[in-house]
Protein backbone atom coordinates (compact mmCIF):
# COMPACT_ATOMS: atom_id res chain seq x y z
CA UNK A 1 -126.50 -66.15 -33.72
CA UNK A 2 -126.37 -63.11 -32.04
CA UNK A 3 -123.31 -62.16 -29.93
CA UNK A 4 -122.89 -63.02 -26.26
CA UNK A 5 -122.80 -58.88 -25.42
CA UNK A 6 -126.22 -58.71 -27.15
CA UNK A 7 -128.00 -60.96 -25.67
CA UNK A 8 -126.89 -60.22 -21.52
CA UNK A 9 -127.88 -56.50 -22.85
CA UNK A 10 -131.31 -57.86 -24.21
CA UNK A 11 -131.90 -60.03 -21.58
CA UNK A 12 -131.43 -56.94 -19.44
CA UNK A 13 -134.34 -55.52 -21.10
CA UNK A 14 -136.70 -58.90 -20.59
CA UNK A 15 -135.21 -58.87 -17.08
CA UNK A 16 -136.26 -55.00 -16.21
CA UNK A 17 -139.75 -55.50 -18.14
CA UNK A 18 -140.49 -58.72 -15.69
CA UNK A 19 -139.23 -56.91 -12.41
CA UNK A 20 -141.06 -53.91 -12.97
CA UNK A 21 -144.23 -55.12 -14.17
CA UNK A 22 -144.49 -58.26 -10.79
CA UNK A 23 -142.92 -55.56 -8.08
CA UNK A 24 -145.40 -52.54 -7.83
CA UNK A 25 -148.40 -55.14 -7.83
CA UNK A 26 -146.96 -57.40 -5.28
CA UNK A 27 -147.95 -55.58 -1.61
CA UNK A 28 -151.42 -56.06 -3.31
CA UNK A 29 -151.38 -59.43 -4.12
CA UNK A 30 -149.90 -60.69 -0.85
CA UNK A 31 -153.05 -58.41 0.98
CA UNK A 32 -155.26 -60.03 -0.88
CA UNK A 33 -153.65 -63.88 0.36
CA UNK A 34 -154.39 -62.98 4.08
CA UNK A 35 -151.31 -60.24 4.81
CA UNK A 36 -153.31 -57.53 7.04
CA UNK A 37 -150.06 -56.30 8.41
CA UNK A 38 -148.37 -53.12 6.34
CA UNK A 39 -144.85 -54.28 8.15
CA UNK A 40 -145.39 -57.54 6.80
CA UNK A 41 -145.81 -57.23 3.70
CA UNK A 42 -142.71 -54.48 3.08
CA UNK A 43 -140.44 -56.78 5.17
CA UNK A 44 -141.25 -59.66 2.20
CA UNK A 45 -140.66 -57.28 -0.49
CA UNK A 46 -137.48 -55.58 0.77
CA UNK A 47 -135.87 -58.73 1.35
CA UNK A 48 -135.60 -59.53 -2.47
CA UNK A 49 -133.35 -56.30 -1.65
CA UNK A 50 -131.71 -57.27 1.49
CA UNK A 51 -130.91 -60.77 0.21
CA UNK A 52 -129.19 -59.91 -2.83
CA UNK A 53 -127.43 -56.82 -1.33
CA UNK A 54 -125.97 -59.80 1.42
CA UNK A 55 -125.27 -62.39 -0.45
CA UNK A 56 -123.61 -60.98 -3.47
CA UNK A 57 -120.16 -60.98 -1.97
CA UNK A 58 -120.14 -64.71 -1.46
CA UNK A 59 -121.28 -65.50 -4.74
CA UNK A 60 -118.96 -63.02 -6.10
CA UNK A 61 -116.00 -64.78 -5.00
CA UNK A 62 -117.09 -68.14 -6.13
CA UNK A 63 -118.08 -66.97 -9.48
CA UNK A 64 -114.43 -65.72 -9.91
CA UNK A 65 -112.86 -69.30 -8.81
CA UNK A 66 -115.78 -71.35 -11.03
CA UNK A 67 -117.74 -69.66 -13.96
CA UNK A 68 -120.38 -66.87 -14.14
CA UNK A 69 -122.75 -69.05 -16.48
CA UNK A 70 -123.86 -71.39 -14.29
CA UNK A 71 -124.79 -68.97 -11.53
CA UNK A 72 -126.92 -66.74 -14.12
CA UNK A 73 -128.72 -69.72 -15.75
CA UNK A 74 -129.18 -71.20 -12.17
CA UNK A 75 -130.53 -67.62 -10.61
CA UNK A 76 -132.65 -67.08 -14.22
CA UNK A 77 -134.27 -70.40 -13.80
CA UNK A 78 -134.80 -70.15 -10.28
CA UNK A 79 -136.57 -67.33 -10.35
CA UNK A 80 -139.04 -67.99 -13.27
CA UNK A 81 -140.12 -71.26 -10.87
CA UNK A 82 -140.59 -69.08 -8.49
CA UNK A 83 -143.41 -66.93 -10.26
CA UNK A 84 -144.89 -69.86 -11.59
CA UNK A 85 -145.76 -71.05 -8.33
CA UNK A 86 -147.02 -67.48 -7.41
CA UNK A 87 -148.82 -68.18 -10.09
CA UNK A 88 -150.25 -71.86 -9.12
CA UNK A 89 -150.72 -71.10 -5.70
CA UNK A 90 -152.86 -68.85 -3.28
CA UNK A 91 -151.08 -69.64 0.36
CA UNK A 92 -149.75 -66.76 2.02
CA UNK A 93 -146.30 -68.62 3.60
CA UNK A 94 -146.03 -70.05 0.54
CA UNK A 95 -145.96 -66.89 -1.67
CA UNK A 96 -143.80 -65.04 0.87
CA UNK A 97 -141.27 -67.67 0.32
CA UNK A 98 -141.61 -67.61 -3.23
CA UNK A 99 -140.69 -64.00 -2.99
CA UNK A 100 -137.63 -64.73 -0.61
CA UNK A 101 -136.39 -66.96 -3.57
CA UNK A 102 -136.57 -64.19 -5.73
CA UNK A 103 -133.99 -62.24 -3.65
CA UNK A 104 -131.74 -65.50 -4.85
CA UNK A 105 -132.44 -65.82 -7.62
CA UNK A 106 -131.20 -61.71 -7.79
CA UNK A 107 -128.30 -62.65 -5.55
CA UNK A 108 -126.77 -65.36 -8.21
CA UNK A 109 -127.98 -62.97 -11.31
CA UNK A 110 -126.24 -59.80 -10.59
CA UNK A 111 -122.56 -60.56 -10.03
CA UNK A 112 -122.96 -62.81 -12.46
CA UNK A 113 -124.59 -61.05 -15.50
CA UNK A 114 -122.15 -58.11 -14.50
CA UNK A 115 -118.76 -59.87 -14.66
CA UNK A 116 -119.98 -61.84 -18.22
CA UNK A 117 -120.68 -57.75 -19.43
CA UNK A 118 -116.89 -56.75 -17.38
CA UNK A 119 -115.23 -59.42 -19.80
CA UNK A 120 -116.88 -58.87 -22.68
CA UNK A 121 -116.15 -55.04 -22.58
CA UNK A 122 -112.80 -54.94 -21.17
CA UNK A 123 -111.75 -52.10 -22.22
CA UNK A 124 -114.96 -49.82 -22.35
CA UNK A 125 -116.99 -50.78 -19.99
CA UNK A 126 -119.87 -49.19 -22.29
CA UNK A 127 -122.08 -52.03 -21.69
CA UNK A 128 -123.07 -50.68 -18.16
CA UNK A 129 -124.27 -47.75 -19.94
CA UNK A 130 -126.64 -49.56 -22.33
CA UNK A 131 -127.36 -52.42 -19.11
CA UNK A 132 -129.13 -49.01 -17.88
CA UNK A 133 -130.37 -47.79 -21.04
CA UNK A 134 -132.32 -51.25 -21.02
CA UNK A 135 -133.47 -51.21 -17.50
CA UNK A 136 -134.71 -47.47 -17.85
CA UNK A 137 -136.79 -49.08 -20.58
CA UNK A 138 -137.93 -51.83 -18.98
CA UNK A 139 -139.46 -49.33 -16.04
CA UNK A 140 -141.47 -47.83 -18.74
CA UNK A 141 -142.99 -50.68 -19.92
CA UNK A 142 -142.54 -53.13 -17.06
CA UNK A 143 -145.85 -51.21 -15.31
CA UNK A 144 -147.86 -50.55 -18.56
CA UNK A 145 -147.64 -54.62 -18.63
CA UNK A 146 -148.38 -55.33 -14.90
CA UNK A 147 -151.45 -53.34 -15.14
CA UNK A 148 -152.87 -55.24 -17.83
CA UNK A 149 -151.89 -58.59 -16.81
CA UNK A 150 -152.97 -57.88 -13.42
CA UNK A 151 -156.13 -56.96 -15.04
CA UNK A 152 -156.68 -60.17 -16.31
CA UNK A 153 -155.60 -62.45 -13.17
CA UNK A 154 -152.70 -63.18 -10.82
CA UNK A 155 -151.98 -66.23 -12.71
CA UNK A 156 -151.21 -64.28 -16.07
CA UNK A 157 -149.85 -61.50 -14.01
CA UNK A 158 -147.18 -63.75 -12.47
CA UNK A 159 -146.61 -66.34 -15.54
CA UNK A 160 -145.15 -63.24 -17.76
CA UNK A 161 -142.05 -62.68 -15.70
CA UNK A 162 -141.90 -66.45 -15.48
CA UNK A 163 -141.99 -66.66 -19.45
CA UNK A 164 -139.43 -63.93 -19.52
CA UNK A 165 -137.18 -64.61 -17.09
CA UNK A 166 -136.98 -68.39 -18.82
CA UNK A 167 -136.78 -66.73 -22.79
CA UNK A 168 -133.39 -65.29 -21.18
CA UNK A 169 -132.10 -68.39 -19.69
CA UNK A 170 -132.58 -70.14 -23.00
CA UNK A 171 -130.66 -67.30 -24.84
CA UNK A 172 -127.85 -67.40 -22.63
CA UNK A 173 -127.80 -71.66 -23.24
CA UNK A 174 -128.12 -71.32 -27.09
CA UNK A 175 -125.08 -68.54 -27.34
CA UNK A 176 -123.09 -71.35 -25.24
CA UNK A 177 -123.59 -73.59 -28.14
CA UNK A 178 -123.65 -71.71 -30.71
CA UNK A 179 -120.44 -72.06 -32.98
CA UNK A 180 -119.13 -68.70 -32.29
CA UNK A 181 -115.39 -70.01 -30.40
CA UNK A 182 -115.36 -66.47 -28.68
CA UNK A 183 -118.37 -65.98 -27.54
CA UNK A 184 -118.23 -69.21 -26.24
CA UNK A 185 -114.33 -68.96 -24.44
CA UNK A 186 -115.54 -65.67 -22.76
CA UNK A 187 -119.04 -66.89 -21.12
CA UNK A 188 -117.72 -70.73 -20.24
CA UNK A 189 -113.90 -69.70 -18.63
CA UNK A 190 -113.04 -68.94 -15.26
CA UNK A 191 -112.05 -65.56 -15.02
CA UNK A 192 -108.45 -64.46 -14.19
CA UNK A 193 -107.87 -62.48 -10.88
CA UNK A 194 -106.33 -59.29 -11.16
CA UNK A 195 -103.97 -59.13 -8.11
CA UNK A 196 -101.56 -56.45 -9.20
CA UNK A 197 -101.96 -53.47 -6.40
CA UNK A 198 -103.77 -55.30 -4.18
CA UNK A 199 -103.93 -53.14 -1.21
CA UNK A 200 -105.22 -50.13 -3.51
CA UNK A 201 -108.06 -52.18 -4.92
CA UNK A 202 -109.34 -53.28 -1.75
CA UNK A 203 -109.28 -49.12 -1.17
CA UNK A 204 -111.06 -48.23 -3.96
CA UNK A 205 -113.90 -51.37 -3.87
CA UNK A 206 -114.62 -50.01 -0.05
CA UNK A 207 -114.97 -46.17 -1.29
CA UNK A 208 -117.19 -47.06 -4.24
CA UNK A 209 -119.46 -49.69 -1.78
CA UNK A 210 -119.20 -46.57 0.23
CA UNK A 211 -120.22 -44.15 -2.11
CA UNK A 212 -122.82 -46.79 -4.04
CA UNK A 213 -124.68 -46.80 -0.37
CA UNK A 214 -124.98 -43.11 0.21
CA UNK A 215 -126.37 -42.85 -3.80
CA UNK A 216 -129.38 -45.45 -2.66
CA UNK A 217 -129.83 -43.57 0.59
CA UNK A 218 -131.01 -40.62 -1.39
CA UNK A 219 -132.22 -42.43 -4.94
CA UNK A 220 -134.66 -44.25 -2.46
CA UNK A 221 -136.49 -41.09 -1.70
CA UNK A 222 -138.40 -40.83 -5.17
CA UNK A 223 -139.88 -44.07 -4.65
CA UNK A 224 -140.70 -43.72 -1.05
CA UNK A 225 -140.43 -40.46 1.24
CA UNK A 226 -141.50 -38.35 -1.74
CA UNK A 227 -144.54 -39.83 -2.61
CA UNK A 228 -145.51 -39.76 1.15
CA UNK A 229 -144.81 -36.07 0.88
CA UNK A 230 -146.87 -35.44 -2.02
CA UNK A 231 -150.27 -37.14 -0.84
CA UNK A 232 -149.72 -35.50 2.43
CA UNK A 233 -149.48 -31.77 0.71
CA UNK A 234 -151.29 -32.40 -2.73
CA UNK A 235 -153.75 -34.87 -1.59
CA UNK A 236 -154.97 -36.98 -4.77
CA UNK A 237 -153.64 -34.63 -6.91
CA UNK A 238 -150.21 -35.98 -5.91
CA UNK A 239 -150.55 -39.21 -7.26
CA UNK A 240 -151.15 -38.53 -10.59
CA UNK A 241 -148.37 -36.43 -10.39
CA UNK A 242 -146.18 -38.56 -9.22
CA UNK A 243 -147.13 -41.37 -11.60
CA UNK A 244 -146.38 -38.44 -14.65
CA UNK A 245 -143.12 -37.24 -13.30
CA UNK A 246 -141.70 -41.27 -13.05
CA UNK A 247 -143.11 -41.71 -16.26
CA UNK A 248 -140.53 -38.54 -17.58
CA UNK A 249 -137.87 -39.67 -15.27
CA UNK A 250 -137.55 -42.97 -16.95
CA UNK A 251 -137.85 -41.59 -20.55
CA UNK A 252 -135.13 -38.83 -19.82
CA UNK A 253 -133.17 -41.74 -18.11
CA UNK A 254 -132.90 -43.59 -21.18
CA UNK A 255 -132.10 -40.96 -23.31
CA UNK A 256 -129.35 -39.33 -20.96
CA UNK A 257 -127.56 -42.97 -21.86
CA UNK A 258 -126.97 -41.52 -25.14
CA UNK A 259 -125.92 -37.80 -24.29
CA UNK A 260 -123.64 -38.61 -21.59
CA UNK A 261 -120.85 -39.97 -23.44
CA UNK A 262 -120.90 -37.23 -26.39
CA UNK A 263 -120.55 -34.85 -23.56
CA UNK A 264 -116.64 -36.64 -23.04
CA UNK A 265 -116.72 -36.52 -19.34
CA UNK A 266 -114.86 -38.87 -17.40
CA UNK A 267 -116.87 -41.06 -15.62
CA UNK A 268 -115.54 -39.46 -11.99
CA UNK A 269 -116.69 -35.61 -13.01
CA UNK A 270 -119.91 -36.85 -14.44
CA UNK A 271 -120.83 -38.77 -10.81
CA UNK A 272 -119.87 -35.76 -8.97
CA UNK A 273 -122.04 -33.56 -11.54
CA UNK A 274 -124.88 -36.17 -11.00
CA UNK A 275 -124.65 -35.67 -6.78
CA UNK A 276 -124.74 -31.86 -6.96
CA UNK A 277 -127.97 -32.89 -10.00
CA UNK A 278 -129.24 -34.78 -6.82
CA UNK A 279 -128.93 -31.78 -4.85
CA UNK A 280 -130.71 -29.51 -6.97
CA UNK A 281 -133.37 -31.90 -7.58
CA UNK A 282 -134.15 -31.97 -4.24
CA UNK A 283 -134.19 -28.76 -3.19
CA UNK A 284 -137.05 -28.17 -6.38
CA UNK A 285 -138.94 -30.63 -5.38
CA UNK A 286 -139.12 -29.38 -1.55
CA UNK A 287 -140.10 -26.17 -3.25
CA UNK A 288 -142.43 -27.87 -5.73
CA UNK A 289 -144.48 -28.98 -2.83
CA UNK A 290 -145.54 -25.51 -2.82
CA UNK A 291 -145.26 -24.56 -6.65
CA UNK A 292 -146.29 -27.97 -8.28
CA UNK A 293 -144.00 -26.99 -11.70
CA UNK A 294 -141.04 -26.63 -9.88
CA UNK A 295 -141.83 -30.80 -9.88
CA UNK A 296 -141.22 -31.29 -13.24
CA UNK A 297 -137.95 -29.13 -13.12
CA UNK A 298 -136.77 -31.44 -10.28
CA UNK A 299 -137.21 -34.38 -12.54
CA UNK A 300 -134.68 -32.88 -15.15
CA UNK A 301 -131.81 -32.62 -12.83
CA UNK A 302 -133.09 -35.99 -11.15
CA UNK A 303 -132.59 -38.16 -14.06
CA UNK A 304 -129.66 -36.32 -15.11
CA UNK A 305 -128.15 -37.36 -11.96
CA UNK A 306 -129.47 -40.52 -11.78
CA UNK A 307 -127.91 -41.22 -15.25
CA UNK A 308 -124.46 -40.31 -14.33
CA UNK A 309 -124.68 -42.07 -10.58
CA UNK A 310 -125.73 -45.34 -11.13
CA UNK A 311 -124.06 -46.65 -14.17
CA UNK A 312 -121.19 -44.95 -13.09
CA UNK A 313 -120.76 -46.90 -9.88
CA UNK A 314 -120.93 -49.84 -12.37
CA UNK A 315 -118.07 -48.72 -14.55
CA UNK A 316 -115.99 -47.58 -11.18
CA UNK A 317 -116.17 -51.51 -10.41
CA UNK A 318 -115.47 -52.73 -13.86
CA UNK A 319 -112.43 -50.48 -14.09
CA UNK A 320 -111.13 -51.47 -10.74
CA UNK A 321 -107.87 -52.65 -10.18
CA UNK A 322 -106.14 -54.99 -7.79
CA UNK A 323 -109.24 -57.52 -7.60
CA UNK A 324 -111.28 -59.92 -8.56
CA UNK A 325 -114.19 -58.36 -10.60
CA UNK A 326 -116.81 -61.42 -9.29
CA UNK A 327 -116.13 -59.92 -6.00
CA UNK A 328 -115.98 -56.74 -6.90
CA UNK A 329 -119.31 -56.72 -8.18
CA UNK A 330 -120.91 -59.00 -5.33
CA UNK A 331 -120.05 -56.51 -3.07
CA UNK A 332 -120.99 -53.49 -4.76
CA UNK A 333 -124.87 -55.20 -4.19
CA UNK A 334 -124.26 -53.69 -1.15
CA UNK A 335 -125.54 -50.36 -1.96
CA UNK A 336 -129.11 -51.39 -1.93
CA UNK A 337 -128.30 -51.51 1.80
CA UNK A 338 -129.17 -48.09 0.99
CA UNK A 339 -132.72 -48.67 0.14
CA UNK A 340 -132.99 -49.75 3.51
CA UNK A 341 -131.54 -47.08 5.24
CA UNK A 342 -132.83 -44.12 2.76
CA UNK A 343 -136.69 -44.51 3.98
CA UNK A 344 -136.18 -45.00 7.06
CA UNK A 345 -133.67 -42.42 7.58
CA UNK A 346 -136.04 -39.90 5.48
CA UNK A 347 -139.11 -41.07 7.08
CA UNK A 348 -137.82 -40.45 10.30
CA UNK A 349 -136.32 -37.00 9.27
CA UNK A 350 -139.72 -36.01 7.79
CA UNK A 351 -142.32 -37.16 10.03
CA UNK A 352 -139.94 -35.34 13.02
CA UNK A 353 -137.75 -32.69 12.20
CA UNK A 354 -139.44 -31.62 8.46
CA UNK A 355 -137.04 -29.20 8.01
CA UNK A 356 -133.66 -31.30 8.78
CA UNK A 357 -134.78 -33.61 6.12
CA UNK A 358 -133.49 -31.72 3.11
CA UNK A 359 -130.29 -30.76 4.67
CA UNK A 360 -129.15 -34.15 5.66
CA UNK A 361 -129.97 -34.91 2.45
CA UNK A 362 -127.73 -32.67 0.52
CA UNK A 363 -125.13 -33.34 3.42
CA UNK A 364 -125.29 -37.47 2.02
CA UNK A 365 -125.12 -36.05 -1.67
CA UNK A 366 -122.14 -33.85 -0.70
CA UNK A 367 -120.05 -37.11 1.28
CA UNK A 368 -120.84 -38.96 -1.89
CA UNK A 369 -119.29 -36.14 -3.99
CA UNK A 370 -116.55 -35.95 -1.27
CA UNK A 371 -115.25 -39.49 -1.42
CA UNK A 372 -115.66 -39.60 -5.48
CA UNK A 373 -113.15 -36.43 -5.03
CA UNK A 374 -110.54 -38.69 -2.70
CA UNK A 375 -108.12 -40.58 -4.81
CA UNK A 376 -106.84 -43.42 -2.30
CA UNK A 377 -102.64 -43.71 -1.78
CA UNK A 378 -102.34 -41.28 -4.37
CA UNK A 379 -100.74 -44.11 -7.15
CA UNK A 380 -102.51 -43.74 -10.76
CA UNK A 381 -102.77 -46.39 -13.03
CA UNK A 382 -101.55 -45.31 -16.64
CA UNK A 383 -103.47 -44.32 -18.97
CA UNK A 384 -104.14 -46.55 -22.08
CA UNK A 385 -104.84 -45.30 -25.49
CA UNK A 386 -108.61 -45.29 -26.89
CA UNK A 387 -110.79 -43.65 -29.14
CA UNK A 388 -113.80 -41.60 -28.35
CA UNK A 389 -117.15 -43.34 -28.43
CA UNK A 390 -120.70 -41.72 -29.25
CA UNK A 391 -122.08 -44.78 -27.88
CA UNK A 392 -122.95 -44.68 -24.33
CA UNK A 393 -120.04 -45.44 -22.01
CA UNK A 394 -117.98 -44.54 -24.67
CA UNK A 395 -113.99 -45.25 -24.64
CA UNK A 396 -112.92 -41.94 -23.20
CA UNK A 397 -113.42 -43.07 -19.98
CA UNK A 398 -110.48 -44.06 -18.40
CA UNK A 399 -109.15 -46.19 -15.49
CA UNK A 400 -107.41 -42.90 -14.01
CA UNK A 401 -109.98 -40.75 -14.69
CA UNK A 402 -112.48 -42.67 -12.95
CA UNK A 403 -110.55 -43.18 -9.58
């Protein structure tokens, strides 16, 4: 039987592979069930978003006074029905509330999947790192399988995140019973609330939410702004562009998992590298509009960034002091608040004033970089002994370091 670690990180994989191959086909699926209105249809989709970035807080702070497992079987479950009756169905209400439950189903999986991985790796935290290693690899081969399955028909299309969704819920069940007396004591007990320095945890969970939102706001833009950009310069040409450099951006992103930690940074510098890797990014592909290679150099410091950022908010909340960690992840959800306010903030910025749009921008990288600089009250944890990891997240990364 393999070990409870193994499996959430596998079922992280199944997980990405089902997101990413139902989400980009979606807009077109609810067009072709009667939705002629563009608002419509994003408002469905972004509240899978919206929900889970709301409601993780609550279910945070009931998974800490109950037990994770039940909330990621529940959410697991949940939403493989809910593809299946995508799947059995053709009604436009229907489907759109089929894809609301799919924002709960998110909103019970998260916190939960992420506080079974905090207990498990208690001292590491390099979990995260492979969590994104798998979900980097599930948006390569999440797509590939949409397009064929989508190919075939919607029913296929949606009853293969259905199947996979459920192959993970039955993992999770069969590790529960397996005979393994650790595995099983660390995914059935409540977890233990940390209240030692409680007024400096509540500090640092606000300045990582903080810092988690301004990361989205700019993240966002590869995956909406820029591709607006490109069409409107390149024309067709931009598309299959595009398409190539997310294709590179998710290969370099999983192998960045595994250079990372043999570089021995502390999780802190390497975030603060991976904003001014933002930065650079950004300013190439502005440029690139212009010089199409400069693209592909963008990508480089893109994923590089995007390696160090988002895992790295992870670790900053499984490292965190002075609260409960169901809470503390719940409410780190919140930085997909930032996939609300990216487009519309870069939209705005440029369809309007074209040239502000870069600047502000950089100025959201740099306020990220600023508050990962800003070390609340100024009290430091001490620093525990470990040994130097090759495997991503590896041990060097310390409590200290990372505040």
């Amino acid at each position: 039987m393999p070990s409870l670690r193994r499996v959430l990180i596998f079922g992280t994989l199944l997980s990405s592979v089902a997101y990413f191959a139902a989400l980009p086909f979606l807009p077109l699926v609810l067009t072709a069930r009667g939705a002629t209105d563009p608002a419509t249809v994003g408002l469905a989709i972004g509240a899978i978003a919206l929900i889970a970035a709301l409601g993780g807080g609550p279910v945070g702070a009931v998974i800490d006074r109950t037990s994770a497992r039940p909330f990621l079987i529940t959410g697991l479950v949940l939403t493989a029905l809910a593809y299946l009756v995508l799947a059995a169905v053709t009604d436009l209400v229907l489907s759109i509330a089929m894809i609301i439950t799919l924002g709960v189903g998110r909103t019970l999986m998260e916190p939960a999947s992420k506080h079974l991985l905090s207990t498990i790796d208690f001292r590491t935290g390099s979990g995260f790192r492979w969590r994104h290693a798998m979900l980097s690899l599930g948006a390569i081969a999440g797509p590939a399988a949409g397009a064929v399955t989508f190919g075939l028909s919607e029913q296929v299309y949606f009853a293969v995140p259905a199947l996979l969704y459920a192959g993970y819920a039955v993992m999770l069940i069969l590790i529960t019973r397996s005979q393994d007396p650790a595995a099983v004591r660390d995914f059935v007990a409540p977890p233990a609330a940390v209240p030692d320095r409680p007024r400096e945890g509540r500090g640092q969970l606000t300045r990582i939410i903080m810092i988690g939102i301004l990361i989205f706001t700019v993240f966002s833009q590869l995956s909406t702004v820029f591709p607006l950009l490109l069409n409107e310069r390149l024309g067709t040409t931009g598309v299959t562009h595009l398409a190539v450099l997310l294709i590179i951006n998710a290969v370099l992103n999983l192998a960045w998992q595994f250079v990372l930690p043999r570089l021995r940074l502390t999780v802190r510098a390497s975030m603060i590298i991976g904003t001014f890797a933002f930065v650079v990014a950004l300013a190439l592909f502005q440029l690139g509009l212009e010089t199409v290679p400069l693209l592909y150099l963008g990508i480089l410091f893109w994923s590089a960034g995007q390696s160090a950022l988002l895992p790295g908010q992870e670790i900053m909340l499984h490292q965190l002091t002075g609260t409960s960690k169901g809470l503390a992840f719940g409410l780190g959800e919140l930085r997909y608040l930032g996939f609300f306010l990216g487009p519309w903030l870069g939209g705005a910025l440029s369809g309007n004033a074209p040239a502000a749009y870069p600047a502000v921008m950089f100025g959201v990288c740099l306020a990220a970089a600023l508050l990962l600089l800003v070390h609340p009250y100024g009290a430091r944890p001490p620093r525990p002994a470990a040994r130097a990891s090759a495997v991503p997240g590896g041990d060097h990364q310390q409590d200290d370091d990372q505040q």
